[in-house]
PDB file of N, CA and C in Angstrom:
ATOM      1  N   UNK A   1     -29.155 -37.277 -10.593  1.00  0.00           N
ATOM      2  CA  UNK A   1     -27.767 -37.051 -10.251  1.00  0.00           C
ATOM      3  C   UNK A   1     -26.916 -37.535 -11.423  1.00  0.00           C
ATOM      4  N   UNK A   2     -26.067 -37.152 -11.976  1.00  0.00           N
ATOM      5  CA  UNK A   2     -25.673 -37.140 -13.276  1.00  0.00           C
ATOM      6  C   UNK A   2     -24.163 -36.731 -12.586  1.00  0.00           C
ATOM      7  N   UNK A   3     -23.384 -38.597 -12.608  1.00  0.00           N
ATOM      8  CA  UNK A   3     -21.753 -38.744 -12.036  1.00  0.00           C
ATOM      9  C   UNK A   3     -20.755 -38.760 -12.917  1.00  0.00           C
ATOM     10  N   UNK A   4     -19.421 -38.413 -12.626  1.00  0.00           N
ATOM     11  CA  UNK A   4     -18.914 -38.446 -13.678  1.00  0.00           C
ATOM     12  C   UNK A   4     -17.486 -38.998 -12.506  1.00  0.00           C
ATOM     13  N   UNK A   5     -16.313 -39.878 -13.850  1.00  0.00           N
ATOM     14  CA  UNK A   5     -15.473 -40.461 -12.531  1.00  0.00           C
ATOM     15  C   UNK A   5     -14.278 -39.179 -12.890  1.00  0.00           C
ATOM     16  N   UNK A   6     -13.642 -38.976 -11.862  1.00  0.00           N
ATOM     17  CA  UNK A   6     -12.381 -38.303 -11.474  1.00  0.00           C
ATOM     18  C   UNK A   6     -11.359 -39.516 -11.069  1.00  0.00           C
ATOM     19  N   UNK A   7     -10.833 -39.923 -12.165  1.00  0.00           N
ATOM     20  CA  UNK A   7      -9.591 -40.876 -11.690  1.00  0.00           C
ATOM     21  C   UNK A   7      -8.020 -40.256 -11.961  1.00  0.00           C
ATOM     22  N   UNK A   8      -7.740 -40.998 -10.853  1.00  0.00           N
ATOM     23  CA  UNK A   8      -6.006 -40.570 -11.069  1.00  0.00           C
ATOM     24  C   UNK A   8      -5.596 -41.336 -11.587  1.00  0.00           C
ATOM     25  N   UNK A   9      -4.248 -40.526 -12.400  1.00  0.00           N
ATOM     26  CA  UNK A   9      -3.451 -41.245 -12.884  1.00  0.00           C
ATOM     27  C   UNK A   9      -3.680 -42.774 -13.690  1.00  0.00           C
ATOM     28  N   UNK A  10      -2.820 -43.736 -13.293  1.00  0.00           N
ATOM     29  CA  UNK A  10      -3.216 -45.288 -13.967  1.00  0.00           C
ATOM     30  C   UNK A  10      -3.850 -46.250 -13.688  1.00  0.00           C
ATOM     31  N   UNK A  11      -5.153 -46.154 -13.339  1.00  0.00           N
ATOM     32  CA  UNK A  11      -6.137 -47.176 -12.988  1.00  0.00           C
ATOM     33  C   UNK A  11      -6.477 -47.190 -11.288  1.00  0.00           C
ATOM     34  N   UNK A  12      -6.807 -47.995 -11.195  1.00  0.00           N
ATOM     35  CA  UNK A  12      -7.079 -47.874  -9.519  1.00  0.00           C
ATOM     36  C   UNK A  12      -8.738 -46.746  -9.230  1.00  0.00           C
ATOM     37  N   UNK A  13      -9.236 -47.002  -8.350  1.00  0.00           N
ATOM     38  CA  UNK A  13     -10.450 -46.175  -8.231  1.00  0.00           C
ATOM     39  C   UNK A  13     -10.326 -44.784  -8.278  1.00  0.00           C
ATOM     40  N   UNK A  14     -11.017 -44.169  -8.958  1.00  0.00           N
ATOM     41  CA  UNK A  14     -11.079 -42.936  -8.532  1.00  0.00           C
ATOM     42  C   UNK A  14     -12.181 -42.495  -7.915  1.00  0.00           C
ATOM     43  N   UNK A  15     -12.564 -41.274  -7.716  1.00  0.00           N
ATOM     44  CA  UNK A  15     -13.720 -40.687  -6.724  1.00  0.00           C
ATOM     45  C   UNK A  15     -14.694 -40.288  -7.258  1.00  0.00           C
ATOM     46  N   UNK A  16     -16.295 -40.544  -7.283  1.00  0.00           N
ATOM     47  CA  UNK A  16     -17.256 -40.307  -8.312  1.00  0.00           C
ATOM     48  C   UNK A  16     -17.586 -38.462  -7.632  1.00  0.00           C
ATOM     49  N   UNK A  17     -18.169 -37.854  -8.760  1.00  0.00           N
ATOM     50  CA  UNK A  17     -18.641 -36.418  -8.207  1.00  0.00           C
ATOM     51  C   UNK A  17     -19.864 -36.195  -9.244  1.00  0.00           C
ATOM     52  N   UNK A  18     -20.571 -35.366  -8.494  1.00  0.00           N
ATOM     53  CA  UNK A  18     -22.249 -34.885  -9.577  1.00  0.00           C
ATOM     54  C   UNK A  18     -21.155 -34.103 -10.465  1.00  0.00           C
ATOM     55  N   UNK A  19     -22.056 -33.499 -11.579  1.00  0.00           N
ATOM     56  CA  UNK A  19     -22.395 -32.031 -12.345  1.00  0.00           C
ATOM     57  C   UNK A  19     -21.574 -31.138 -11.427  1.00  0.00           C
ATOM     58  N   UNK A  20     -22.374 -31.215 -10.367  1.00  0.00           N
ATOM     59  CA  UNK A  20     -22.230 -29.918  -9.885  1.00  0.00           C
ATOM     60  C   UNK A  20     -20.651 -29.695  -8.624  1.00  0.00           C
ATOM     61  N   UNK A  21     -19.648 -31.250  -8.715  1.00  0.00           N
ATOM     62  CA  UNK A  21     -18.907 -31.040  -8.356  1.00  0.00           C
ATOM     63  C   UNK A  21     -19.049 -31.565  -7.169  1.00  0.00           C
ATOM     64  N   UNK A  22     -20.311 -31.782  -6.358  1.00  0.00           N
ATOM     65  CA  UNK A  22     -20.417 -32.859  -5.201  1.00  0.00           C
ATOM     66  C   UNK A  22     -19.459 -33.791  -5.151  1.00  0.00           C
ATOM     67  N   UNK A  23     -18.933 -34.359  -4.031  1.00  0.00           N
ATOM     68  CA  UNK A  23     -18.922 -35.962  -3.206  1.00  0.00           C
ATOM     69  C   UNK A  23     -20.182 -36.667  -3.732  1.00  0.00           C
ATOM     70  N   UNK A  24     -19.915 -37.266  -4.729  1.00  0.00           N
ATOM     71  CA  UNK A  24     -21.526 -38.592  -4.559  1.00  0.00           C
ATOM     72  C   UNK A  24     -21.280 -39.254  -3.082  1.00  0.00           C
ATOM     73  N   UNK A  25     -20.527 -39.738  -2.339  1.00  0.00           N
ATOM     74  CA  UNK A  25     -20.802 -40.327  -1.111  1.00  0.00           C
ATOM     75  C   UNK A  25     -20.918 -39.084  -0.174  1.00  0.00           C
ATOM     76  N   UNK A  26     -21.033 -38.032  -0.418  1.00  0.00           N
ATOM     77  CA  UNK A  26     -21.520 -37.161   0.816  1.00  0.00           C
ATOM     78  C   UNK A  26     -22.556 -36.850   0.506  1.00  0.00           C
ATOM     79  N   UNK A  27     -23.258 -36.887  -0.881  1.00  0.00           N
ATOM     80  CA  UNK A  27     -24.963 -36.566  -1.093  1.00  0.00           C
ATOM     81  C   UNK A  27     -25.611 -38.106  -0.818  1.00  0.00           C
ATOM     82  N   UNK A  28     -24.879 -39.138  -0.865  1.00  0.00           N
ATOM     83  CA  UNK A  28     -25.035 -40.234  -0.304  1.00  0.00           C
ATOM     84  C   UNK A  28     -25.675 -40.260   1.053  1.00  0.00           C
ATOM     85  N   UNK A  29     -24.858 -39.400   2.178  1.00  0.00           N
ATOM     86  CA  UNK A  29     -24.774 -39.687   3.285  1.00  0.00           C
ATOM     87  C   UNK A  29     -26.186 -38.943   3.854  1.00  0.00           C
ATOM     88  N   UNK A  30     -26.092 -38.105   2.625  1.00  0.00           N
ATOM     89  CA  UNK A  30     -27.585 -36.890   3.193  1.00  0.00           C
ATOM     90  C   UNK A  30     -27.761 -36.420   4.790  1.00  0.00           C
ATOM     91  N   UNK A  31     -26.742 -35.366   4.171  1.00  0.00           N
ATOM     92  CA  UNK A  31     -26.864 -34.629   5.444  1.00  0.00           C
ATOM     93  C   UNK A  31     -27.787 -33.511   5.601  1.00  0.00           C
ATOM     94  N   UNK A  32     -27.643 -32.777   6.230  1.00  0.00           N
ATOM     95  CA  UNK A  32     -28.677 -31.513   6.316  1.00  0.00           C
ATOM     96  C   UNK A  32     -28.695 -31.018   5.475  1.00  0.00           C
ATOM     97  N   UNK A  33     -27.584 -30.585   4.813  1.00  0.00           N
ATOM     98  CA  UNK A  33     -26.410 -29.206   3.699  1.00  0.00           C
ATOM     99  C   UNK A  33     -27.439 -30.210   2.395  1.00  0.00           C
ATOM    100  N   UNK A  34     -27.136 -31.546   2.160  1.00  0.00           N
ATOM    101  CA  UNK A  34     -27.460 -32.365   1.070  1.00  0.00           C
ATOM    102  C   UNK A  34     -28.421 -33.188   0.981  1.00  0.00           C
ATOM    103  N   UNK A  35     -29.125 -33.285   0.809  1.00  0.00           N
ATOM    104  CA  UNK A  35     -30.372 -33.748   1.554  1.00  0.00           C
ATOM    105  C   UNK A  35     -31.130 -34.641  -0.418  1.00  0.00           C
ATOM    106  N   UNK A  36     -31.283 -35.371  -0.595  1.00  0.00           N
ATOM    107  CA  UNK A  36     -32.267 -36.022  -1.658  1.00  0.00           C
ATOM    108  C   UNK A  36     -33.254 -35.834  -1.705  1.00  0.00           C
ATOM    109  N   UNK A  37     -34.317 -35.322  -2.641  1.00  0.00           N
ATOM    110  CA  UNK A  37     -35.451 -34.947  -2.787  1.00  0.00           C
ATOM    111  C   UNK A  37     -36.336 -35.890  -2.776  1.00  0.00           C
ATOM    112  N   UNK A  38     -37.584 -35.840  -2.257  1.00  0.00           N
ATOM    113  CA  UNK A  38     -38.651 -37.013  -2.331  1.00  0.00           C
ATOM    114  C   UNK A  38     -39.954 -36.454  -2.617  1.00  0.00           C
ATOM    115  N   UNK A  39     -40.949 -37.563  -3.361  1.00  0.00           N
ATOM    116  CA  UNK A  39     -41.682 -37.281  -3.550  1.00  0.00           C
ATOM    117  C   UNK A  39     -42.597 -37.272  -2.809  1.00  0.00           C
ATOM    118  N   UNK A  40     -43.303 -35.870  -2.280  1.00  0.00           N
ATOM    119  CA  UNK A  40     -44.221 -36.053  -0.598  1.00  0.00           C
ATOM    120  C   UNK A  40     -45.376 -37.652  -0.641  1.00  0.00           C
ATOM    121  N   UNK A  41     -45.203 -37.461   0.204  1.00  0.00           N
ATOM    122  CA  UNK A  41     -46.491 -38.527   0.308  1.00  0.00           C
ATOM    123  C   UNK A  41     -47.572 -38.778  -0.226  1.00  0.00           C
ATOM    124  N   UNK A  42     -47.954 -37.225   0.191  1.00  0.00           N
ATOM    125  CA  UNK A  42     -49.581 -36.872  -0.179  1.00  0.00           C
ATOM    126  C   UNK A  42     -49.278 -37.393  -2.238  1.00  0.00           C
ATOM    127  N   UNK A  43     -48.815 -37.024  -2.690  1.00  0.00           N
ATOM    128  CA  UNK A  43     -48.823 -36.856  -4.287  1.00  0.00           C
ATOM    129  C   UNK A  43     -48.569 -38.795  -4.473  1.00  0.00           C
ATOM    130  N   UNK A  44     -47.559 -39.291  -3.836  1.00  0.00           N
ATOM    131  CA  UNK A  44     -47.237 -40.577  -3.776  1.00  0.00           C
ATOM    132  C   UNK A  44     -48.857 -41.235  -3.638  1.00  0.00           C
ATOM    133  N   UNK A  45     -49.393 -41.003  -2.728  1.00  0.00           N
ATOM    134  CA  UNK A  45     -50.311 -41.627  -2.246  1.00  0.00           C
ATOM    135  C   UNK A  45     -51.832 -41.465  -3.636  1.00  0.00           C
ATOM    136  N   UNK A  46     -51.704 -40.240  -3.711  1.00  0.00           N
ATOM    137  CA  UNK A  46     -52.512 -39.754  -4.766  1.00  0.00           C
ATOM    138  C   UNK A  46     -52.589 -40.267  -6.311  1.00  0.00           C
ATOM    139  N   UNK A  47     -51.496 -40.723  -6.669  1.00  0.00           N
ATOM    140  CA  UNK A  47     -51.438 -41.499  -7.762  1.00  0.00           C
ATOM    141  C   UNK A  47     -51.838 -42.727  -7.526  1.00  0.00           C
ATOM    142  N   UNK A  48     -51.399 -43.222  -6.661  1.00  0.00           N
ATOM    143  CA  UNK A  48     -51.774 -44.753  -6.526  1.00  0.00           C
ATOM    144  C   UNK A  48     -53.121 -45.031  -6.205  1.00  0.00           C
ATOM    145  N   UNK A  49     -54.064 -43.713  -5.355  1.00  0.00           N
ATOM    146  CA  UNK A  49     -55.613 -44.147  -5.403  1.00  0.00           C
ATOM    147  C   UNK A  49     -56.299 -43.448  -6.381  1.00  0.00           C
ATOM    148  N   UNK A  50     -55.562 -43.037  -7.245  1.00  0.00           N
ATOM    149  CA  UNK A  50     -56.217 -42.180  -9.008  1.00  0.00           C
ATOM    150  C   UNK A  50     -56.167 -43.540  -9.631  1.00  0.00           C
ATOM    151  N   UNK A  51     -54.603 -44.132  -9.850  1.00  0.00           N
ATOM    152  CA  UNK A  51     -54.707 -44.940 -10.565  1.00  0.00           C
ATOM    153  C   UNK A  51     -55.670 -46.311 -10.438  1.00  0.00           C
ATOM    154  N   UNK A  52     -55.818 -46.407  -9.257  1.00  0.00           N
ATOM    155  CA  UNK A  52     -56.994 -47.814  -8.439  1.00  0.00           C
ATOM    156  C   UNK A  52     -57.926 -47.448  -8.024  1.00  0.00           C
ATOM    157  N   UNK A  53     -58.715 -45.792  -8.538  1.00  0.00           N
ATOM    158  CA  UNK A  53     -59.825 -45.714  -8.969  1.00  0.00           C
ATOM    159  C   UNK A  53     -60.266 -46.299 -10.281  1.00  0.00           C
ATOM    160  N   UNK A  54     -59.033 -46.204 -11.153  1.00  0.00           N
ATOM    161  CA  UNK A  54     -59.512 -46.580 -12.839  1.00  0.00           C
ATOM    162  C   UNK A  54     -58.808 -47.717 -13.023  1.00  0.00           C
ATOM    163  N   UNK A  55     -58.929 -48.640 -12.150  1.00  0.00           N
ATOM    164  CA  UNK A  55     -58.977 -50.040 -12.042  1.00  0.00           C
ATOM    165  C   UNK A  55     -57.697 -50.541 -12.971  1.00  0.00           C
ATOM    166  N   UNK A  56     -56.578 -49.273 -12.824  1.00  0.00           N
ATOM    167  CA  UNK A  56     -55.285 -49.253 -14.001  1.00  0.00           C
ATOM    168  C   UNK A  56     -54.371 -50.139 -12.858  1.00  0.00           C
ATOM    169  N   UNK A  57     -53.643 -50.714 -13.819  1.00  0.00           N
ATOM    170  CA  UNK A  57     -52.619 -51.600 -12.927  1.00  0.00           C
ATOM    171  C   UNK A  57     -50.924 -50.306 -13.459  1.00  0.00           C
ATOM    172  N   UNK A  58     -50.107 -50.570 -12.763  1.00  0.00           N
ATOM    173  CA  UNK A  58     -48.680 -49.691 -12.891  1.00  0.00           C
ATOM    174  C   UNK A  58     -48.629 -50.004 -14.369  1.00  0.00           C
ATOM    175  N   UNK A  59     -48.572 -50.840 -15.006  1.00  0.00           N
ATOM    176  CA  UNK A  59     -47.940 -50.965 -16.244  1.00  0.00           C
ATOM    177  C   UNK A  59     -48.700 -51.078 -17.390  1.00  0.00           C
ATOM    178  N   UNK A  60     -50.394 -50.431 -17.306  1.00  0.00           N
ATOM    179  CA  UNK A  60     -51.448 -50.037 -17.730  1.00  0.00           C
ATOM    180  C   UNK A  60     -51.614 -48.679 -18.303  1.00  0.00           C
ATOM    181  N   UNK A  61     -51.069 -47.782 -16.686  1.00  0.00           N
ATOM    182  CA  UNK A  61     -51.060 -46.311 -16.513  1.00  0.00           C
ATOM    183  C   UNK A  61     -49.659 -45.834 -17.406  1.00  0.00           C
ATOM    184  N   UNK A  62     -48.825 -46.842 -17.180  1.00  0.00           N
ATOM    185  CA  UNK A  62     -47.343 -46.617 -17.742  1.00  0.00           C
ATOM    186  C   UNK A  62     -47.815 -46.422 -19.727  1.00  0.00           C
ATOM    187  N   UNK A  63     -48.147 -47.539 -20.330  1.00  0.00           N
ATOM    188  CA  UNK A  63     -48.498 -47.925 -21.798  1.00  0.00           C
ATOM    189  C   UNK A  63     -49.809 -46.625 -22.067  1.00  0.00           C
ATOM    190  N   UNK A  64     -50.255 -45.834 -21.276  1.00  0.00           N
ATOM    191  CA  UNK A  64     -51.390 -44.676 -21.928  1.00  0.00           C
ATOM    192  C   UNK A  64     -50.508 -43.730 -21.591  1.00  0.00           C
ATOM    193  N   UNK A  65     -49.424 -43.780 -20.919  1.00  0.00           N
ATOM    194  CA  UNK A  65     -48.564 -42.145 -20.784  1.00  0.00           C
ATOM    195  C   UNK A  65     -47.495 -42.370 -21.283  1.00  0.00           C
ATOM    196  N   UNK A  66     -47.255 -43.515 -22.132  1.00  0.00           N
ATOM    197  CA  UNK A  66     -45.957 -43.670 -22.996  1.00  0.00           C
ATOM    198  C   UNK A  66     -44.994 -43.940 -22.077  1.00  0.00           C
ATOM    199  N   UNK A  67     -44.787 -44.505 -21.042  1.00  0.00           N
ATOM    200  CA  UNK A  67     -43.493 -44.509 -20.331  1.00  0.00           C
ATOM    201  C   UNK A  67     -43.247 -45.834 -20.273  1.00  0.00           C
ATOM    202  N   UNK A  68     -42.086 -46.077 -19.404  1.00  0.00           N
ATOM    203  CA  UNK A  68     -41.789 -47.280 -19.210  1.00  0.00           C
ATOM    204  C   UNK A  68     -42.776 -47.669 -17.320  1.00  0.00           C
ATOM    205  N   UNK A  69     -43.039 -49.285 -17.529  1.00  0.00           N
ATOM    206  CA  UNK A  69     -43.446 -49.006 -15.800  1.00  0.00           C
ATOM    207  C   UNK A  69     -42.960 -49.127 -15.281  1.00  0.00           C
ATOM    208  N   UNK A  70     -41.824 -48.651 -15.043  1.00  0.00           N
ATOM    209  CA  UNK A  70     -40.793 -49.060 -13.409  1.00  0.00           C
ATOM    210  C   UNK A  70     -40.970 -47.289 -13.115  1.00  0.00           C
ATOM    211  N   UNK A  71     -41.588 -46.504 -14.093  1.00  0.00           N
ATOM    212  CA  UNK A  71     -41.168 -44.836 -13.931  1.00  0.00           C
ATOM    213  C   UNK A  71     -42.578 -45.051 -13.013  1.00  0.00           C
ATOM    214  N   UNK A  72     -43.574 -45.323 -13.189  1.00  0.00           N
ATOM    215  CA  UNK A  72     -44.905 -44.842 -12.261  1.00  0.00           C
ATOM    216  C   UNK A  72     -44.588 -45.565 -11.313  1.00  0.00           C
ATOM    217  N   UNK A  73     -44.281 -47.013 -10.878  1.00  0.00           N
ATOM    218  CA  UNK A  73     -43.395 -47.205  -9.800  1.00  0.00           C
ATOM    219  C   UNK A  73     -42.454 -46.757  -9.029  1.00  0.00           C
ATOM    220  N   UNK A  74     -41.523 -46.254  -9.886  1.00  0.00           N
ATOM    221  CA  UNK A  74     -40.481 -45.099  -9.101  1.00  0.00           C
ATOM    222  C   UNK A  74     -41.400 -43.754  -8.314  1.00  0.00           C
ATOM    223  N   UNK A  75     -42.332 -43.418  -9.201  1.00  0.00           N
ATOM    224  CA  UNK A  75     -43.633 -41.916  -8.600  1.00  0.00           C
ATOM    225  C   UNK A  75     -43.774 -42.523  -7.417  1.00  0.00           C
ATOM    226  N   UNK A  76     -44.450 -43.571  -7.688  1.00  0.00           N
ATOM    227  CA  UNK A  76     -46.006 -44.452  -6.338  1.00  0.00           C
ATOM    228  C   UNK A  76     -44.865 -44.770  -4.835  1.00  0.00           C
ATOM    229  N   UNK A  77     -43.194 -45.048  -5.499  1.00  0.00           N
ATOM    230  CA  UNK A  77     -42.657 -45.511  -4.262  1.00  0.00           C
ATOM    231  C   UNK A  77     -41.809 -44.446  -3.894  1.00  0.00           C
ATOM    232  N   UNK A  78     -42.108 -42.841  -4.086  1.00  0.00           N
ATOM    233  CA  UNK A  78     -40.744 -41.971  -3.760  1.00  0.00           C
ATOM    234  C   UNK A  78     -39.605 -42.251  -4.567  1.00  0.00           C
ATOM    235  N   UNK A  79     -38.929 -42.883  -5.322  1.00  0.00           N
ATOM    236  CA  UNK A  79     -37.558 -42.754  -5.820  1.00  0.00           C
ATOM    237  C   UNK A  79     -37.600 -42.158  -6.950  1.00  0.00           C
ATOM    238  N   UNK A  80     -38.727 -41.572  -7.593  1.00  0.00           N
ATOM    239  CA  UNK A  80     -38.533 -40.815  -8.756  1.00  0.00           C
ATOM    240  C   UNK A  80     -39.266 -39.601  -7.921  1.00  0.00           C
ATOM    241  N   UNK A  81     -39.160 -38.018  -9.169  1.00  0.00           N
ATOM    242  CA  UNK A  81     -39.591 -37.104  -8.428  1.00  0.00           C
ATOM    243  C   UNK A  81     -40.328 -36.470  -9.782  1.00  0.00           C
ATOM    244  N   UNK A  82     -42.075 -36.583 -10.586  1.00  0.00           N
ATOM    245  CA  UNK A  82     -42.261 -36.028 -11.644  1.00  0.00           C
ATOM    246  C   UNK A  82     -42.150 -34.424 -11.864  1.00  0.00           C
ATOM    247  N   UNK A  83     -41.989 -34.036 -12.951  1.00  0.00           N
ATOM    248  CA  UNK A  83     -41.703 -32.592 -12.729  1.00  0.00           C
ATOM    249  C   UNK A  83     -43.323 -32.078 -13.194  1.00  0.00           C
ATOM    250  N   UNK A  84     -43.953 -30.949 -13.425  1.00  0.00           N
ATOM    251  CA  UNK A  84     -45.005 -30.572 -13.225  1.00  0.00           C
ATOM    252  C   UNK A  84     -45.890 -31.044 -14.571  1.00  0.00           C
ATOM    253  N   UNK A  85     -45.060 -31.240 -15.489  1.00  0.00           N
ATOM    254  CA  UNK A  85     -45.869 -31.508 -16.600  1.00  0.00           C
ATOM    255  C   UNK A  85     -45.949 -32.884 -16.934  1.00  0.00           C
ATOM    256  N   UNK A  86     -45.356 -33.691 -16.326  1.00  0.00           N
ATOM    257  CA  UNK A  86     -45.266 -35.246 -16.020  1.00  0.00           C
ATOM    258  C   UNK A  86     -46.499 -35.348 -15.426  1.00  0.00           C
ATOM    259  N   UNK A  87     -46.941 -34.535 -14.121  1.00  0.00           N
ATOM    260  CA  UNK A  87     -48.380 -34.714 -13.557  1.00  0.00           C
ATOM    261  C   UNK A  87     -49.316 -34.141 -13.985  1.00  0.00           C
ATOM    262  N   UNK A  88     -49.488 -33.400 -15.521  1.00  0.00           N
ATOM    263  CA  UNK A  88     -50.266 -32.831 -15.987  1.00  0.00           C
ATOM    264  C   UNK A  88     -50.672 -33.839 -17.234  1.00  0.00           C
ATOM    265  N   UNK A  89     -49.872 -34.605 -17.158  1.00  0.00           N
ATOM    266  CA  UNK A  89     -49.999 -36.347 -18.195  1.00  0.00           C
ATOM    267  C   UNK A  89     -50.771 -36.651 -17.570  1.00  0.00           C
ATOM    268  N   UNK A  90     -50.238 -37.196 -16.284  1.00  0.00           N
ATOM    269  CA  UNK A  90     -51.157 -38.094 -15.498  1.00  0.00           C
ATOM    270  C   UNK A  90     -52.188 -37.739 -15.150  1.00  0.00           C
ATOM    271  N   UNK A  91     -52.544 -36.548 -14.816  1.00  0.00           N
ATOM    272  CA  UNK A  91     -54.031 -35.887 -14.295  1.00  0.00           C
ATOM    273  C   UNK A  91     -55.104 -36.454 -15.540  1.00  0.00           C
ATOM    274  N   UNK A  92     -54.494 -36.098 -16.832  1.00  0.00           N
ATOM    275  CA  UNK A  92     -55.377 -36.287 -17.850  1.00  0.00           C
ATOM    276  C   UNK A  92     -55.819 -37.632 -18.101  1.00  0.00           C
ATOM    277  N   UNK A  93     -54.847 -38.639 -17.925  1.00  0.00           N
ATOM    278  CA  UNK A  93     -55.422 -39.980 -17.573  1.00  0.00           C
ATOM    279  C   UNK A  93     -55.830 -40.341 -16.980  1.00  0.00           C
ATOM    280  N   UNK A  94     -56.035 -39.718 -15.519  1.00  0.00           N
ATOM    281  CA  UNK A  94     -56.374 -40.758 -14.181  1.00  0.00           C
ATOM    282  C   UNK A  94     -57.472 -39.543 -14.181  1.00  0.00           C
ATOM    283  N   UNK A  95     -57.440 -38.256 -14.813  1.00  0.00           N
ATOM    284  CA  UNK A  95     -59.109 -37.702 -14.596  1.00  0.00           C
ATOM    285  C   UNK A  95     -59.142 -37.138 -13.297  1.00  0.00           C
ATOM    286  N   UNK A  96     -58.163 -36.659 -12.793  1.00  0.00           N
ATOM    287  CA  UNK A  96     -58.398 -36.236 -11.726  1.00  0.00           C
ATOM    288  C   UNK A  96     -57.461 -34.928 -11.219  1.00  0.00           C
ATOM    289  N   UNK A  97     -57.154 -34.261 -10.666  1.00  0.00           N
ATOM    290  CA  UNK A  97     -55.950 -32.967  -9.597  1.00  0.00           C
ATOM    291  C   UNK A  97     -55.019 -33.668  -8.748  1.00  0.00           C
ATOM    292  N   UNK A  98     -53.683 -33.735  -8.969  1.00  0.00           N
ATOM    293  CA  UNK A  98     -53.165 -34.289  -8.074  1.00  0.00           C
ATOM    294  C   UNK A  98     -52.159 -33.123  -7.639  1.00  0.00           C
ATOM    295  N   UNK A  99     -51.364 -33.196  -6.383  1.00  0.00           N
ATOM    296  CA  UNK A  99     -50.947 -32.197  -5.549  1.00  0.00           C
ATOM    297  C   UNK A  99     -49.511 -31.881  -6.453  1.00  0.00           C
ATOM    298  N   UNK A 100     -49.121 -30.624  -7.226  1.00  0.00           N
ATOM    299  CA  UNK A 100     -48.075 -30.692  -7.900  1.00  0.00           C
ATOM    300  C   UNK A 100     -46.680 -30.049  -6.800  1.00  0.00           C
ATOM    301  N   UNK A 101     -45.334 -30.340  -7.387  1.00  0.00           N
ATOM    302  CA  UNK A 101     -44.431 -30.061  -7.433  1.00  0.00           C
ATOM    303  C   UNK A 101     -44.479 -27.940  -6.571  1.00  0.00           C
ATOM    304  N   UNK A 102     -43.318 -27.905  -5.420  1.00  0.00           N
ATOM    305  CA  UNK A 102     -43.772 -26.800  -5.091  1.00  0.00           C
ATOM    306  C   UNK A 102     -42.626 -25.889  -5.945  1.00  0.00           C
ATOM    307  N   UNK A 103     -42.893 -24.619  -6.372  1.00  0.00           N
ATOM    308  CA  UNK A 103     -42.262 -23.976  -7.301  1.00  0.00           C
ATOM    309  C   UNK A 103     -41.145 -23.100  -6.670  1.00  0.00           C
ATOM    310  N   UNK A 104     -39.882 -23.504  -7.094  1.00  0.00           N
ATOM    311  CA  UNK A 104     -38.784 -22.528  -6.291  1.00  0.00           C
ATOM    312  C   UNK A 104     -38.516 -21.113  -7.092  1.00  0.00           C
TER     313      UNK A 104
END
């Protein structure tokens, strides 16, 4: 989500909005219409017993895929969402198929 502020006039708060012109507090609120993307389970779950097959700790798996480790943490806990070639890193390290991203 990429915010940008809309302030009035001379100081005082103004109202944050995405890119795309959203309410950040109504994609906040996640409603039906707005809803936050997550990373399914199954794939969540799948990294974390790839990676503790190869006896890799988060910030192990992080230093062989160049990232930082709070990002394979963000994967393992839902708050990040990898895009398909992010899990085509990881497959190659952890040696294994994991369930990718569904294609719109």
């Amino acid at each position: 989500c990429v915010c940008v502020c809309v302030c009035g006039g001379g100081g005082g708060g103004g109202s944050y909005q995405t890119a795309t012109g959203m309410n950040a507090a109504a994609l906040d609120a996640e409603t039906d219409e707005l809803k936050h993307q997550r990373v399914s389970k199954e794939l969540r779950n799948a990294i974390q017993q790839a990676r503790s097959a190869k006896s890799l700790t988060q910030k192990q798996l992080a230093q062989q895929l160049n990232m930082q480790p709070n990002v394979i943490n963000d994967y393992e806990s839902g708050k990040a969402i990898p895009n398909n070639a992010v899990i085509a890193k990881i497959e190659r390290v952890l040696g294994c198929k994991l369930p990718r991203a569904a294609k719109k």
